[in-house]
Structures are given as C-alpha cells and as structure tokens.
Protein backbone atom coordinates (compact mmCIF):
# COMPACT_ATOMS: atom_id res chain seq x y z
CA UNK A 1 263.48 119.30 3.85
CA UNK A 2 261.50 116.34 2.88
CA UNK A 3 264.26 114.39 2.05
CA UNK A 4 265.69 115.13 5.94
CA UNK A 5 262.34 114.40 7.20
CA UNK A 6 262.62 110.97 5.92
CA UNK A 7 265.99 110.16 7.08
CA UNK A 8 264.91 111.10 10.28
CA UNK A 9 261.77 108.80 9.81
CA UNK A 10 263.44 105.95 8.70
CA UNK A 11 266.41 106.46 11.52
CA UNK A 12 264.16 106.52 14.46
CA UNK A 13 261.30 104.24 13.52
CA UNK A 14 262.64 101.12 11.31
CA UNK A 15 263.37 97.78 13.23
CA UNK A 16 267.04 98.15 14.82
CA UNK A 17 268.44 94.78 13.57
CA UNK A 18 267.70 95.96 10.08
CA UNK A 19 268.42 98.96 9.90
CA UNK A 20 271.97 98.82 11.41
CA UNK A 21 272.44 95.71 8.87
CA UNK A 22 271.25 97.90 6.06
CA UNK A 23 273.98 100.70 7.02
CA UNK A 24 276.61 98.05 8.05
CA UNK A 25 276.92 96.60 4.72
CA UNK A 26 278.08 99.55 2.59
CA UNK A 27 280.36 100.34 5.70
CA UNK A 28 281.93 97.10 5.88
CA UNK A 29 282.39 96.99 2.74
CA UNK A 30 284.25 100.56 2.54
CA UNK A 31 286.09 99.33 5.27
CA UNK A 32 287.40 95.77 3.60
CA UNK A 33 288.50 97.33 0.40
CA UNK A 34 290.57 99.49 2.41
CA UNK A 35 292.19 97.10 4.00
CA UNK A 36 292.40 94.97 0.78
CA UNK A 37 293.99 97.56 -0.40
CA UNK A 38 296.42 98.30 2.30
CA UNK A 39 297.48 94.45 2.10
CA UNK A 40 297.75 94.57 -1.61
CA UNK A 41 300.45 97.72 -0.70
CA UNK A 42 302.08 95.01 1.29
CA UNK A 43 301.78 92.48 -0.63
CA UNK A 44 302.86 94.17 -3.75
CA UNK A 45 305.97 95.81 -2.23
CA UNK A 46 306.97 92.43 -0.26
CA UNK A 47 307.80 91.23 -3.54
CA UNK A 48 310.33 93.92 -3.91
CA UNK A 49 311.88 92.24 -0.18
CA UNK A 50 311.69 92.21 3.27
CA UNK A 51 313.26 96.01 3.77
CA UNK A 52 310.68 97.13 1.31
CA UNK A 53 308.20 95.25 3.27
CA UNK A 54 309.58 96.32 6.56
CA UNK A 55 309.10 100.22 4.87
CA UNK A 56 305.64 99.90 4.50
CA UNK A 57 305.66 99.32 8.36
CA UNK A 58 307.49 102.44 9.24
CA UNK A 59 305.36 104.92 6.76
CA UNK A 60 302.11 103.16 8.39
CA UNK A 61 302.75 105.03 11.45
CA UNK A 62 303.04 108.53 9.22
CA UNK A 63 299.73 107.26 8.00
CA UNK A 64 298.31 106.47 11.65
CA UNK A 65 298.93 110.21 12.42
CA UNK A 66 297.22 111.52 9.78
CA UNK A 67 294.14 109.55 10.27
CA UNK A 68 294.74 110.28 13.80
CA UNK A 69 293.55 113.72 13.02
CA UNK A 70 291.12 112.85 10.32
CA UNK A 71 289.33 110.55 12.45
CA UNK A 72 289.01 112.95 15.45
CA UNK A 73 287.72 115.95 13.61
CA UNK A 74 285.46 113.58 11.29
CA UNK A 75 284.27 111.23 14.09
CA UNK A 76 283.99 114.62 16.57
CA UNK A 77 282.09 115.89 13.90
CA UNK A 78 279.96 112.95 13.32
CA UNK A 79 278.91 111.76 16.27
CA UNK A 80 277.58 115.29 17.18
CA UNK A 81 275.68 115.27 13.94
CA UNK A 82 274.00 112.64 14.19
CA UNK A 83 272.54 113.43 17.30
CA UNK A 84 271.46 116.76 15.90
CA UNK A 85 269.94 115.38 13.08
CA UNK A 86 268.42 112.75 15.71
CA UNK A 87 267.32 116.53 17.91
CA UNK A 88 266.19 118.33 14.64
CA UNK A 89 269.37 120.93 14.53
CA UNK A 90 270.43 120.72 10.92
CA UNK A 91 271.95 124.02 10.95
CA UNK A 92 273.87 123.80 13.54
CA UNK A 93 275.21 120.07 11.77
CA UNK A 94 276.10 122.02 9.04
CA UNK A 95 278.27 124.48 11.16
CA UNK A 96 280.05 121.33 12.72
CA UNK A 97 280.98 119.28 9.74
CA UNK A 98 282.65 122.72 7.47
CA UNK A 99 284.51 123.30 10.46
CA UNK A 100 285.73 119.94 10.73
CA UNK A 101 286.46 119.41 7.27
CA UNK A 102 288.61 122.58 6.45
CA UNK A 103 290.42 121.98 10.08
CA UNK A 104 291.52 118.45 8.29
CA UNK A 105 292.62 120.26 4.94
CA UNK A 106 294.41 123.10 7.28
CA UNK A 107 296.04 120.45 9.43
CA UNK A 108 297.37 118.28 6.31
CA UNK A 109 298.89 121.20 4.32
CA UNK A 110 300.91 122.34 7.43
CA UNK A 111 301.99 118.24 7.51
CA UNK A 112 302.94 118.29 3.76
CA UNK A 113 305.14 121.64 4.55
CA UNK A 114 307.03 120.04 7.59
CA UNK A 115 307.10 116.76 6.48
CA UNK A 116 308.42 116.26 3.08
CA UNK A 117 311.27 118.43 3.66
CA UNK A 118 312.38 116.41 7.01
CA UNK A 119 310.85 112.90 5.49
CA UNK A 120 314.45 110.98 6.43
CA UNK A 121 314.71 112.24 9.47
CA UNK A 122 311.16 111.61 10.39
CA UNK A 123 311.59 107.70 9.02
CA UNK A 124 314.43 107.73 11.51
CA UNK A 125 312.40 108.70 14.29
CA UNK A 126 309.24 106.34 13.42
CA UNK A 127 312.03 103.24 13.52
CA UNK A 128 313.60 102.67 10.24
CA UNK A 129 316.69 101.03 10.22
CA UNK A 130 319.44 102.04 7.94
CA UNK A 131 318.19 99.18 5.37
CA UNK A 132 314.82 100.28 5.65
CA UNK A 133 315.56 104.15 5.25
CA UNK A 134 315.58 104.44 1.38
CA UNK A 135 312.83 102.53 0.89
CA UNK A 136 310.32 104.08 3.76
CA UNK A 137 311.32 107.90 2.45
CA UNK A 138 310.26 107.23 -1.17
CA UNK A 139 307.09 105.63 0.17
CA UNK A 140 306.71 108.59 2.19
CA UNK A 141 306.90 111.29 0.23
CA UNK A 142 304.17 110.76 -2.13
CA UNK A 143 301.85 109.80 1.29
CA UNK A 144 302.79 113.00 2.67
CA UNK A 145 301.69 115.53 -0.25
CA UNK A 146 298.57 113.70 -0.16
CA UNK A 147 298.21 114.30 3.68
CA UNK A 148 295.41 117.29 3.35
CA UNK A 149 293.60 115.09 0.72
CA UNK A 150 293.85 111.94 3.08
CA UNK A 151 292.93 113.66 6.26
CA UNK A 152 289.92 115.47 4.31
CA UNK A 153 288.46 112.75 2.94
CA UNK A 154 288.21 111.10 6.54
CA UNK A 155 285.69 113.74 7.43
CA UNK A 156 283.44 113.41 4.57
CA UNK A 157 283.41 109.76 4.83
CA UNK A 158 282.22 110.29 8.87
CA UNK A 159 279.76 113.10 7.65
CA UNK A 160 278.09 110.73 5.41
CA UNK A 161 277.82 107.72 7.97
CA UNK A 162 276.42 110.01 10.38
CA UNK A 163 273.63 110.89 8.57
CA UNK A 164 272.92 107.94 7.25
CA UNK A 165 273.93 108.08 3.95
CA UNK A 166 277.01 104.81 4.45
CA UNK A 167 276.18 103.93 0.50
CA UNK A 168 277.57 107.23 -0.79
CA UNK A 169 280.67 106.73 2.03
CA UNK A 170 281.11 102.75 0.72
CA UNK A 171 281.17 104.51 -3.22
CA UNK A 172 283.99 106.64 -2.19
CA UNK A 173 286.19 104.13 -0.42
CA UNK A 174 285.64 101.11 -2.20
CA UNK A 175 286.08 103.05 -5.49
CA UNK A 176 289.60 104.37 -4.20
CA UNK A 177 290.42 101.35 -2.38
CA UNK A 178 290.13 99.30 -5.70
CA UNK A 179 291.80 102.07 -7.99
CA UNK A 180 294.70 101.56 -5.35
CA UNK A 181 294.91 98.01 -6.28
CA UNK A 182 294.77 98.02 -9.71
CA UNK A 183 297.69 100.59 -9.57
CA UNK A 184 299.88 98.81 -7.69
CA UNK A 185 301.39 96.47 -9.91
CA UNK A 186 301.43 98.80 -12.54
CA UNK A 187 303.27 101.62 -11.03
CA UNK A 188 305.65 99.13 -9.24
CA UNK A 189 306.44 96.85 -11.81
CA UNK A 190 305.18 97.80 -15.05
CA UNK A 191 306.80 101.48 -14.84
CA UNK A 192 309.35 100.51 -12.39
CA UNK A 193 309.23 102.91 -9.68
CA UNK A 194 309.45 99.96 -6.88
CA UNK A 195 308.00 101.33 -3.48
CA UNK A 196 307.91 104.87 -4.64
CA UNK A 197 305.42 103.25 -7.56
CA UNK A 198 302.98 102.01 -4.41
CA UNK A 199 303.17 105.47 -2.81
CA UNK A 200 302.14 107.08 -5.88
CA UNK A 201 299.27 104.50 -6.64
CA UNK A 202 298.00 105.53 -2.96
CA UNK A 203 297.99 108.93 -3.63
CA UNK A 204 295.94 108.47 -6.83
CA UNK A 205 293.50 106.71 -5.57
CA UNK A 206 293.03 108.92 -2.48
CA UNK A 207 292.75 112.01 -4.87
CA UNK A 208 289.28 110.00 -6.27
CA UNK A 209 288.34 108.64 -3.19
CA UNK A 210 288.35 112.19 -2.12
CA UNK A 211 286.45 113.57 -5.29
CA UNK A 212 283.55 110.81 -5.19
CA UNK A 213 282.85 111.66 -1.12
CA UNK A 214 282.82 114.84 -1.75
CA UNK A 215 280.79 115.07 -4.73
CA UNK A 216 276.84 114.09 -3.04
CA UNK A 217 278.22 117.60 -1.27
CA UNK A 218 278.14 119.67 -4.52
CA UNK A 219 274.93 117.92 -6.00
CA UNK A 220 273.21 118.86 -2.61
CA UNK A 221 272.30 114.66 -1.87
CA UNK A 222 273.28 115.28 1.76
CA UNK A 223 271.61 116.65 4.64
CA UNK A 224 274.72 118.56 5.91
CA UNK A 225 275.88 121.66 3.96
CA UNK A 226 279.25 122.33 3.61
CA UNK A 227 280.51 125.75 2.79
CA UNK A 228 283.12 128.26 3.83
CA UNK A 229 280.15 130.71 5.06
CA UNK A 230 279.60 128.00 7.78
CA UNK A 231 282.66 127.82 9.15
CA UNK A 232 282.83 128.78 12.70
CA UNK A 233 284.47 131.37 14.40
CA UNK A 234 283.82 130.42 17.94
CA UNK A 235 286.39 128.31 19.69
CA UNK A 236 282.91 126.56 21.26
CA UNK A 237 282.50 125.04 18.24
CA UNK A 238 285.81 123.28 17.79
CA UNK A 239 286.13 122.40 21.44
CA UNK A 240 282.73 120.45 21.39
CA UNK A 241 284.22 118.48 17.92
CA UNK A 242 287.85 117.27 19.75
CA UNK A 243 286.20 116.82 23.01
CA UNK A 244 284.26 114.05 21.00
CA UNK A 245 286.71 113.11 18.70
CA UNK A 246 289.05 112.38 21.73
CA UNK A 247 288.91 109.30 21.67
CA UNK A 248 289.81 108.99 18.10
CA UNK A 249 292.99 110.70 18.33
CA UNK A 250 293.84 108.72 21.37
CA UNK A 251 292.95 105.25 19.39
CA UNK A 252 294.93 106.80 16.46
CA UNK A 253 297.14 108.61 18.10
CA UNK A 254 298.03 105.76 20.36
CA UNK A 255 298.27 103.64 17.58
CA UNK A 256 301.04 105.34 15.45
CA UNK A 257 303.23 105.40 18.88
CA UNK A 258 303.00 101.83 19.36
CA UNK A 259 303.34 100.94 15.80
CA UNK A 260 306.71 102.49 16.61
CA UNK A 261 307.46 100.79 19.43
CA UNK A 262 306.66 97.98 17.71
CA UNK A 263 308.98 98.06 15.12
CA UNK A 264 311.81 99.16 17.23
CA UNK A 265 311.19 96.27 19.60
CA UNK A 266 310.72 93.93 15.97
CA UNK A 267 313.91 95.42 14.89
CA UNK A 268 316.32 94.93 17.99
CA UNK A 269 314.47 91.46 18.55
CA UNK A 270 314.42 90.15 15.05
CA UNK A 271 315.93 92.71 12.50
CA UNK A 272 314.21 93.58 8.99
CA UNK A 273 312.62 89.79 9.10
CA UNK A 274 310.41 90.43 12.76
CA UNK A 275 309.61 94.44 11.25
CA UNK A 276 308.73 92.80 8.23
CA UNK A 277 306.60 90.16 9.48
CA UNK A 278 305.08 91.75 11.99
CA UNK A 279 304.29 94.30 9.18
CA UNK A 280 302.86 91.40 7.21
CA UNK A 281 300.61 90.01 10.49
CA UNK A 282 298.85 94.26 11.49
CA UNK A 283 298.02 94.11 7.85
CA UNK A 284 296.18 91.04 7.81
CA UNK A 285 294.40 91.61 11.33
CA UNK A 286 293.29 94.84 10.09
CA UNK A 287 291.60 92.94 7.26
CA UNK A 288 289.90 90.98 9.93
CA UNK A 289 288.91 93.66 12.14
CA UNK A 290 287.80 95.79 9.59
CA UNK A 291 284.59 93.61 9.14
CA UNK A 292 284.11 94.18 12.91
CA UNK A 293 284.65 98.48 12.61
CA UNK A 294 282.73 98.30 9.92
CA UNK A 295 279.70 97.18 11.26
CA UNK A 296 280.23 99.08 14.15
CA UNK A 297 280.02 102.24 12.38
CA UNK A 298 276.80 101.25 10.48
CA UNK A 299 275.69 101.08 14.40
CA UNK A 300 276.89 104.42 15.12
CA UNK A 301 274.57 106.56 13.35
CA UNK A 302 271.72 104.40 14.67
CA UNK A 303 272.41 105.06 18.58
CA UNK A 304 273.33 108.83 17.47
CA UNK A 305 269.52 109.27 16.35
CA UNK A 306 268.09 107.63 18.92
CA UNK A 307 269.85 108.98 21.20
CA UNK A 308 269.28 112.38 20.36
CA UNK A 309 265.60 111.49 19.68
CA UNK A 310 265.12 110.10 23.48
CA UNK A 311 264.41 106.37 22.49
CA UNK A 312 266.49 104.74 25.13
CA UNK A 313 264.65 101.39 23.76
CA UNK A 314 266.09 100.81 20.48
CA UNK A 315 269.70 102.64 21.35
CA UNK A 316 269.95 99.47 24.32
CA UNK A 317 268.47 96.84 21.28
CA UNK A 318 271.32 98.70 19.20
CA UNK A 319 273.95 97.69 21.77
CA UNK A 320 273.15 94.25 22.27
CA UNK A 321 272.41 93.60 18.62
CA UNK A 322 276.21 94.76 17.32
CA UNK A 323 278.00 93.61 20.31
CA UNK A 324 276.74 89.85 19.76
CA UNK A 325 277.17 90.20 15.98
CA UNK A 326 280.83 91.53 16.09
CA UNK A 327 281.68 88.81 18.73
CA UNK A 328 280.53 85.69 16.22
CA UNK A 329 282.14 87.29 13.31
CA UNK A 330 285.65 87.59 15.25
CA UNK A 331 285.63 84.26 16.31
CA UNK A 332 285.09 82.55 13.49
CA UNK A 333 287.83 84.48 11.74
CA UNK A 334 290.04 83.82 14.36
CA UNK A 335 289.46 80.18 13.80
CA UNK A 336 290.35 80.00 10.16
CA UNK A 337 293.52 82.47 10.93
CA UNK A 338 294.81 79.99 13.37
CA UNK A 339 294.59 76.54 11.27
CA UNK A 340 295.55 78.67 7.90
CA UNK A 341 298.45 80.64 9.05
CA UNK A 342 301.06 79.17 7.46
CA UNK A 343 299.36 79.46 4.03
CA UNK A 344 298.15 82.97 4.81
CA UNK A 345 301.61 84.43 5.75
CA UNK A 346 303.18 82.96 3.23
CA UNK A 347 300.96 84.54 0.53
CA UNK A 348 302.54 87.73 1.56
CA UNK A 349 306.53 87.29 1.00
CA UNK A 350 309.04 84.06 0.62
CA UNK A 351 311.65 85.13 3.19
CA UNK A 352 311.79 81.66 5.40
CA UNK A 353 312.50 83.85 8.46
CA UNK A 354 309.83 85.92 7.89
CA UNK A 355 306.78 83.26 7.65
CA UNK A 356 308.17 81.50 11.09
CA UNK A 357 307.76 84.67 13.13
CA UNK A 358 304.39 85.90 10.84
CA UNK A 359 302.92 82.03 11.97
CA UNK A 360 303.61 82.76 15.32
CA UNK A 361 302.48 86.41 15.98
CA UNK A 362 299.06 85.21 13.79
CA UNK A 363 298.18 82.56 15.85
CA UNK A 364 298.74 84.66 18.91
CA UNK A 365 296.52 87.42 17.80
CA UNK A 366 293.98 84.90 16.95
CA UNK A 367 293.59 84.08 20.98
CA UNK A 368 292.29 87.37 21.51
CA UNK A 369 290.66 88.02 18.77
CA UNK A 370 286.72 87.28 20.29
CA UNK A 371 287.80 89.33 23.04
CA UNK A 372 288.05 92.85 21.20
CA UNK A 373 284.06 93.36 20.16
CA UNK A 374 283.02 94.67 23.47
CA UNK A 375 285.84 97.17 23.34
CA UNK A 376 284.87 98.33 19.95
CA UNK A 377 281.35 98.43 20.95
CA UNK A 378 281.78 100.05 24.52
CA UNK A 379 283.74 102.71 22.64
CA UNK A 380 281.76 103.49 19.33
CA UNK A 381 278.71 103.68 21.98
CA UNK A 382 280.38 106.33 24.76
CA UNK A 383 281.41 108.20 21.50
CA UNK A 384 278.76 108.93 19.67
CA UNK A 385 276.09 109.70 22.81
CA UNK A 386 278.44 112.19 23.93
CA UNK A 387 280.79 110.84 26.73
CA UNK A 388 284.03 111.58 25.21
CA UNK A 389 286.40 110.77 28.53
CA UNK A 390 284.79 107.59 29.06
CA UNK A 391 285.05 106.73 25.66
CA UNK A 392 288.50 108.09 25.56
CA UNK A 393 289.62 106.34 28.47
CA UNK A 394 288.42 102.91 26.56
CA UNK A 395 290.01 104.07 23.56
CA UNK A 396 293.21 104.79 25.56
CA UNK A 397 293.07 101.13 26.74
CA UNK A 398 294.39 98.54 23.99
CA UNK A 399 297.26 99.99 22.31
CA UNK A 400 297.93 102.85 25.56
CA UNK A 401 297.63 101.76 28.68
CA UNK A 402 297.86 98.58 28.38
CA UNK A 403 299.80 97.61 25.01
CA UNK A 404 302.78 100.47 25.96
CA UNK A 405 303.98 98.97 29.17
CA UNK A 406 303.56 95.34 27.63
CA UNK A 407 305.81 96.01 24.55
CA UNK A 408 308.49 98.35 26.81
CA UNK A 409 308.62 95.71 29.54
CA UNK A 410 308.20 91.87 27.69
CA UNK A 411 310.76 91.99 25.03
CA UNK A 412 313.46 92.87 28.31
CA UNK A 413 312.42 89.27 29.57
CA UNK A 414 311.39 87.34 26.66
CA UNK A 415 312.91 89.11 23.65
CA UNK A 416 310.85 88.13 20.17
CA UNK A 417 308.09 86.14 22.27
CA UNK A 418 307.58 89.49 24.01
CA UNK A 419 306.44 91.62 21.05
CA UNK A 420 304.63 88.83 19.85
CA UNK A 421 302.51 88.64 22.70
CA UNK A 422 302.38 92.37 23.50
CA UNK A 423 299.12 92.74 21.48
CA UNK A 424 296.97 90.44 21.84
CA UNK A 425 297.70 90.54 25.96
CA UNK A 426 296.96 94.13 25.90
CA UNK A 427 293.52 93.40 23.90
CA UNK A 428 292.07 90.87 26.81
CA UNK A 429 293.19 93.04 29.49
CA UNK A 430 290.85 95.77 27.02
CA UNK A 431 288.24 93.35 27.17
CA UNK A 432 288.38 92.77 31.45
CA UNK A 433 288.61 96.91 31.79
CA UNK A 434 285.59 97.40 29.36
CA UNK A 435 283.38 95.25 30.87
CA UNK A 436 282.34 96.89 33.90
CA UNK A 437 281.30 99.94 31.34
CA UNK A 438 279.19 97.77 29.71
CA UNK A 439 277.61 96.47 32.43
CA UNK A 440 277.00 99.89 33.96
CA UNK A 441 275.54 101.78 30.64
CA UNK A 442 273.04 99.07 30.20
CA UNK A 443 271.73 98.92 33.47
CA UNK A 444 271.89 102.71 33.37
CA UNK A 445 270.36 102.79 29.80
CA UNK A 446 267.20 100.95 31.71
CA UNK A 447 267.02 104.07 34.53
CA UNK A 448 267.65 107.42 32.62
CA UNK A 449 265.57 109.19 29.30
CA UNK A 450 268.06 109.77 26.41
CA UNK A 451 268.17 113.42 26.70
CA UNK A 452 267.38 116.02 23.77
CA UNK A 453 270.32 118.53 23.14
C-alpha cells in the first residue's frame, strides 16, 4: 500500500516535463532495441538475398496481427489502469489487466493452431510471390508458435507503463530485443538454418522478453495483481478493455492490411527488388519513429493519472510538452535520412535495384516525417482519457482512410512512384485531419474538470 501511495504521489505531484522525461527514457529505449532488432532481422536475412529480404516483409504483416491484438487488450487495459490508479481503484486494475493478459495468451494459442498448419497458404494471402514463398513460411512458422508468448508479453509491457513502472517494461524489451540480435547471426550463419535461423532467434528472445516482464508480477514489485482468481466473468469488463483498445487494433489492424497492399502493389510495380526495398525503407522508419512512440508512451501514463486525478493543469502541460518534443526529434531525423540515404539503404543489402527504389521511398518518407507527432500525440491522448472512437477514428486515419485509397488508386496512374508516395501522402493528410482535434481538446481541456471514474 505504501509503495502505491507513492506512485500515486510522485504521478500526480512531480513537475510534468520531468516526469514524462523520466518515464520516456526507459520507454524509448524499449522501443529502439526493438526496432534495432527488427532491422538486424532484416539486415541479417538481406544477406541471404532480396527474396529472403522480401520474406521478412510478408511475415511482418503475420506479426502486425498479432500485435494487433496484443496492443488492444494491453493498451485497453492500460489506459484504463492508469486512470484507476490515478482514481484510487486498484482492485478493480487488477481485474482489468488478468483479463487482458490471459485474453492475449487465449487469442495466440488459437493463432498457433490455425496458423502453422495453413502457414503457405496464409503467406499466399499476405502477398508472397512464388520466390518469396519458401522463404516467408520458414520464417513463419517459428513466429507463429510463439504467437501466445508474443501477444502476452504486449500486455505486461502496457501494464507496467501504465503504472508507472517503464524501467521494469525497458528491462524486458531491451533484454529480448538484444538477445534477438546476438542470435541472429548465429542461428543464420553459424548453424545454417538461413531465414528459418532468424525466426527461431525471434522466438528465443521473445520467450525471455516474456519471462523478465512478467517476473516484477511474481515478486509482487507491481501495483497490479495478476492472477487467475481475478479474471472476470462479466462481458462489462472486456467490453470496457476493446472499447479502449480500439484504436490499437485499428492502428494495428490497419497496419497489417496495408503492409499487404503494399507488397502486392511493390510486387506488381517492381517485383522481389520494390517488396524488398520497401521492406528495407518500413524497417528503418520504424527505427525512427520508435523514438517518437516511445516517448509518447512515457506521456501516457502521465495524462492517465492526471486525468483520473482531476488535474486538467498538468494533463494540458502534458500535451504541449510531448507534442513539441516529438515534433523536433522527427525533424531532425528526417534531415539526416534525407542527405544519408544512399549510405543508409545500402547498409541493408547490395542488390543495385534495390538501393535505387530504397533512396527514393526514404527520401519521400522523410517529407512527412515532422508531420506525424500531432497524430501520435492526438491519439495516445484520446486513448488513454477514455475517448476510444475519437481516438479510433485518428488511429483509423494514416494507414486506413487515408493510406488504403492512396496505395489502391496511385500505382493505377503512376505505377512504382505511386506506392512510393502512398505513405507519406497519407501521413500529412493525418496531420490536416488531426488538427482540428487538437485544437478542440485544448481549448476544451481549459473549460471542463477532468472527471473522477
């Protein structure tokens, strides 16, 4: 009890700026070694060609699904926790977050028993090509018995950040996320298992990942309690955490659709070499934006509290402060993308064909790449105070409403050039449609009292 008393303490009365800097580090850097990690995947098995390369592609949309799922019961979890830690309801905090995470071990063992015995079929479906097929079903295999383990450890990782505790999250991840590198090259080359070797080394390191989030669980270091005793049996309960993790599985969700798209538009466009490289260029952006997310969700928890505490003050202070920090940060990545591409691209594989359309599709991303903070902001903000269809609506926005019609309709007219552009035309149209949201919970922010649950 002391220890929550505390938390709550420290959550609701330490200077803003700080405090979401002091949470923002561990998250960020959870959030970089996973996407270190992810490029080392691609990296490592671009060596192996640009079919191998491309494969990596294709399985990331089985992967997209699966967090999908682990990010809407985790984040639908999460942000409700935090404001009931923020409102004093522990108990019912500990209700949410078993729920959520033996819904995400449920969900991925039903995955595993579908999946793996349809896997080539599946790779079909997500856009592998008949080059690509071989390599994409060994990859995903391995990624699919690990599916309850994956989608698991996404909860616990949004359990911890929600009540404050990013350090133990960033131990977890980075832990895993570093294992997974290590592995790589020694699976793929030094036991040579080629792509099937990187699968494996991901599942490894999840397994860990998994065992070090869950493990300030079992030495009772967290606030929330998990146990199979607190696992609801009211359909209230699991309504209230996928109402608020909405907009999670429509990010996600969204996101494995039109990383299919994608590569079927790559393919027809520009064969293995425009799968490949884009590939290459969503791996490298996602090392980029990660800093951005990752600060972001050491903002989360912050608003939560306040929120749920009534301090309408420091949740607007919150706002400003990571919207203005996640815009410099962008563009001054996006300037050192653009004048480096060539070398950066090139780092990854030594196809000729591949690098020209990498450059390209880089340096287009890096044009909108200021633009996407306020989305990322608008949306972590709706989220976590409770207005999921707002949120879900913005979260709908990049790669949905806007991205889906862009990559159908572009590539008719301007074949390659259109899936180049697809993106990073969908993320300023993101930026002109969030805007007026921002402008309107700020102003409203000013008018209302955060209310108590």
């Amino acid at each position: 009890m002391e220890q929550n008393n505390s938390q709550y303490i420290k959550m609701t009365t330490a200077p803003v700026k700080g405090l979401i800097c002091r949470l923002a580090v561990p998250t960020i850097a959870s959030m970089m070694v996973t996407a270190i990690y992810n490029s080392a995947d691609t990296y490592f098995v671009g060596q192996l060609g640009k079919s191998a390369s491309g494969a990596v592609g294709i399985v990331f949309s089985l992967m997209t699904i699966i967090q999908a799922v682990g990010f809407t019961l985790g984040m639908g979890a999460g942000s409700n926790i935090s404001r009931l830690l923020g409102a004093k309801k522990n108990k019912e905090a500990d209700i949410l977050g078993s729920s959520a995470l033996f819904s995400a071990i449920f969900f991925g063992i039903v995955l595993t028993a579908f999946g793996v015995p349809f896997s080539a079929q599946l790779m079909r479906l997500l856009g592998a090509t008949e080059s690509i097929l071989p390599y994409s079903v060994s990859y995903a295999r391995y990624i699919l018995f690990a599916a309850p383990i994956m989608a698991a450890s996404f909860v616990l990782n949004n359990i911890l950040r929600a009540e404050g505790h990013a350090t133990f999250s960033m131990v977890g991840i980075t832990t895993g996320g570093i294992l997974n590198i290590i592995l790589d090259p020694i699976f793929i080359f030094v036991f040579k298992l080629g792509i099937a070797g990187a699968a494996i080394a991901t599942a490894i390191s999840q397994c860990i990942s998994f065992l070090l989030l869950l493990t300030p669980f079992l030495i009772k270091k967290s606030i929330v309690k998990l146990s199979i005793t607190n696992i609801s049996k009211s359909y209230k309960i699991y309504t209230r955490i996928i109402k608020t993790g909405l907009p999670s599985f429509a990010r996600q969700g969204l996101a494995s659709f039109a990383t299919v798209l994608l590569n079927k538009n790559a393919g027809l466009c520009g064969g293995d070499a425009a799968i490949s490289a884009m590939t290459i260029v969503s791996k490298i952006f996602m090392l980029i934006f990660s800093c951005s997310l990752g600060f972001g969700q050491g903002y989360q928890p912050v608003v939560g509290y306040n929120y749920g505490a009534g301090l309408k003050k420091r949740v607007k202070e919150a706002f400003f402060f990571a919207l203005q920090i996640g815009t410099v940060l962008l563009s001054i990545c996006a300037v050192i993308m653009f004048i480096f591409a060539k070398e950066v691209v090139s780092a990854f594989i030594s196809d000729s064909d591949v690098i020209e359309i990498g450059i390209r599709a880089l340096r287009a991303q890096c044009f909108s790449m200021p633009f996407l903070a306020l989305g990322v902001v608008c949306n972590m903000t709706f989220q976590t105070i409770g207005k999921s269809w707002t949120a879900t609506f913005l979260s709908s926005a990049r790669q949905g409403i806007f991205f889906l019609p862009a990559i159908v309709i572009l590539p008719i007219f301007i074949q390659l050039n259109g899936v180049i552009i697809s993106q990073p035309l969908a993320d300023v149209l993101t930026f002109l449609c969030s805007l007026p949201f921002a402008i309107s919970f700020i102003r409203g922010i000013g008018r209302e009292n955060c209310r108590k649950e």
